[in-house]
Protein backbone atom coordinates (compact mmCIF):
# COMPACT_ATOMS: atom_id res chain seq x y z
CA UNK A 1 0.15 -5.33 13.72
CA UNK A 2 -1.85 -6.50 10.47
CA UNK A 3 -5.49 -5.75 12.13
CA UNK A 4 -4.03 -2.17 12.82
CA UNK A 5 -2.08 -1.91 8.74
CA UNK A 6 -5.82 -2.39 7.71
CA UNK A 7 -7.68 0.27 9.71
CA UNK A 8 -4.73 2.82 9.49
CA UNK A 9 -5.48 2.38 5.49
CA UNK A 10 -8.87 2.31 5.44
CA UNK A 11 -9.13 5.89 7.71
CA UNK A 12 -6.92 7.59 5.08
CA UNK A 13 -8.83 5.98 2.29
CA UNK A 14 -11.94 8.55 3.78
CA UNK A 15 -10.01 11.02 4.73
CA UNK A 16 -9.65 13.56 2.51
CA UNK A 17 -6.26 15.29 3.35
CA UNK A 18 -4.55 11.53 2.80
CA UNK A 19 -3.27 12.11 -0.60
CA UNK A 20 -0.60 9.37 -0.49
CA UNK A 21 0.16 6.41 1.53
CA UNK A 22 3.79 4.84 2.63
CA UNK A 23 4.61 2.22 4.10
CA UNK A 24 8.08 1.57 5.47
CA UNK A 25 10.04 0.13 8.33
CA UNK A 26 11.38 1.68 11.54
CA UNK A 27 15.40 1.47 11.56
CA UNK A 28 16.92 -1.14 9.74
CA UNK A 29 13.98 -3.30 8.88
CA UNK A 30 11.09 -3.13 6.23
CA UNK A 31 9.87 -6.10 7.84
CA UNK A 32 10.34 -9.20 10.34
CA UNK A 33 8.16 -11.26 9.40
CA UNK A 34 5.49 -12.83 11.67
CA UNK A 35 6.41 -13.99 15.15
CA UNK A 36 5.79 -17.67 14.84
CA UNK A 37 4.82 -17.88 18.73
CA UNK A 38 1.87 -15.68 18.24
CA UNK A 39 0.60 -19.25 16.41
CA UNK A 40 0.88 -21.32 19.89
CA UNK A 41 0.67 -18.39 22.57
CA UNK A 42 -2.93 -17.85 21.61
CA UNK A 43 -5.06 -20.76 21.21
CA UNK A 44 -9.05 -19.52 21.19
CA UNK A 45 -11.50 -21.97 22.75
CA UNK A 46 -12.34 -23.40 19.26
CA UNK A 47 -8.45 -24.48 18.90
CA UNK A 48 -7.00 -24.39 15.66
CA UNK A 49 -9.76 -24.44 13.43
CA UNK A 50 -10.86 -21.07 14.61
CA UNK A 51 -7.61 -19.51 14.80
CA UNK A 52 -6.98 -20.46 11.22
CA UNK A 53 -10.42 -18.76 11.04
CA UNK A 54 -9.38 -15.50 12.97
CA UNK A 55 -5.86 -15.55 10.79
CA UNK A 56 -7.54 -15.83 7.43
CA UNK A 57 -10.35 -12.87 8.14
CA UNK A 58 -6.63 -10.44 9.40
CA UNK A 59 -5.38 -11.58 6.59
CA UNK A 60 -8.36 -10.81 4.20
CA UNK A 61 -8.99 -7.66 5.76
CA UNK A 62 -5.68 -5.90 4.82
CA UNK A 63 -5.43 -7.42 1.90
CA UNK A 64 -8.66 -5.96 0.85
CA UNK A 65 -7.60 -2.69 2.63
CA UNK A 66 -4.24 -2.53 0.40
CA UNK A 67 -6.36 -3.53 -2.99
CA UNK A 68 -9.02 -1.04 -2.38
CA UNK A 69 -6.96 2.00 -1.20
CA UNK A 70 -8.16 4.57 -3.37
CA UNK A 71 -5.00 6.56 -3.63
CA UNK A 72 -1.39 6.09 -4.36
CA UNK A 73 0.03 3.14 -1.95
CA UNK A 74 4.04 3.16 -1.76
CA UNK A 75 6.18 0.83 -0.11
CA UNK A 76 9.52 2.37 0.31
CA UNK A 77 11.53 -1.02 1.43
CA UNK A 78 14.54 0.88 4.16
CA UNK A 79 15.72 -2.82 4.78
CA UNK A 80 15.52 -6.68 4.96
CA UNK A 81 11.55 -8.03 4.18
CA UNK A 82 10.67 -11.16 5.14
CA UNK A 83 7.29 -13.17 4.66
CA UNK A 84 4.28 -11.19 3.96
CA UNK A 85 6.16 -8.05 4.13
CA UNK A 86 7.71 -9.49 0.33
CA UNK A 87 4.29 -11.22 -0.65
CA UNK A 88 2.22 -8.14 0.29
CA UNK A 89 4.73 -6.11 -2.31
CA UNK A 90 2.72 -6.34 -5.14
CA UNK A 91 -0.32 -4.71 -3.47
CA UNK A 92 1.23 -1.62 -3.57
CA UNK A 93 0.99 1.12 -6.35
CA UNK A 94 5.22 1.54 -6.40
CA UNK A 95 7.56 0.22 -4.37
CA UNK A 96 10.76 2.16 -4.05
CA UNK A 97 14.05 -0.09 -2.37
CA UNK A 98 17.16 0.86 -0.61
CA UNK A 99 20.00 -0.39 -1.65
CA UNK A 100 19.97 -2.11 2.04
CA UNK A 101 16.96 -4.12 0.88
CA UNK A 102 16.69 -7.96 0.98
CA UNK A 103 13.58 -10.17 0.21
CA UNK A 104 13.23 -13.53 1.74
CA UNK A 105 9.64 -15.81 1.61
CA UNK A 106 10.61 -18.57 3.90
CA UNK A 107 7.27 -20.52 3.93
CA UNK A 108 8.46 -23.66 2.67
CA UNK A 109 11.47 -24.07 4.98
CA UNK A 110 8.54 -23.52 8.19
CA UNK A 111 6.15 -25.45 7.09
CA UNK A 112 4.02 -23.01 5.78
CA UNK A 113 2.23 -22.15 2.69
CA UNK A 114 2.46 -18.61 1.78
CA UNK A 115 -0.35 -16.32 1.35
């Protein structure tokens, strides 16, 4: 879902009829959060050492995507956030909440660091 965030952005950064981007959830989430199996479902050859690798370049890339958009970026939060969903937040140009919003970064309680 990240790789795709980051192309999706960078097409309507070129694009010329992309005035505006949102981002929002569909139904009664903003966000999820990652799926924590995606971590020990798919190992590549070089083990974990690479996929920290492959995890750091996704999560470079839209991070660069989001910080060089060109144009307005809004997040319009419809729901609960959760993990980068919250961290990536402040990347964005406004960010315009329901009043069914909630924000929760729970790196520390899985081990994590955030990003």
């Amino acid at each position: 879902m990240y790789i795709g965030i980051g192309e999706v952005l960078n097409a309507a950064a070129e694009d010329p009829s992309v005035k505006v981007a949102v981002l929002t959830g569909t139904g009664k989430w903003y966000s999820s959060g990652n799926d924590l199996s995606n971590f020990t479902e798919y190992m590549p050859p070089g083990g974990i050492q690479e996929l920290a690798l492959i995890s750091q370049k996704v999560l470079n890339d839209i991070c660069d995507a989001m910080i060089k958009f060109p144009k307005p970026l809004i997040a319009a939060v419809n729901g609960p956030a959760i993990g980068l969903g919250v961290t990536a937040l402040c990347l964005c140009d406004l960010v315009y909440c329901t009043d069914n919003a909630t924000f929760k970064t729970p790196f520390v309680s899985l081990g994590q660091s955030p990003e």
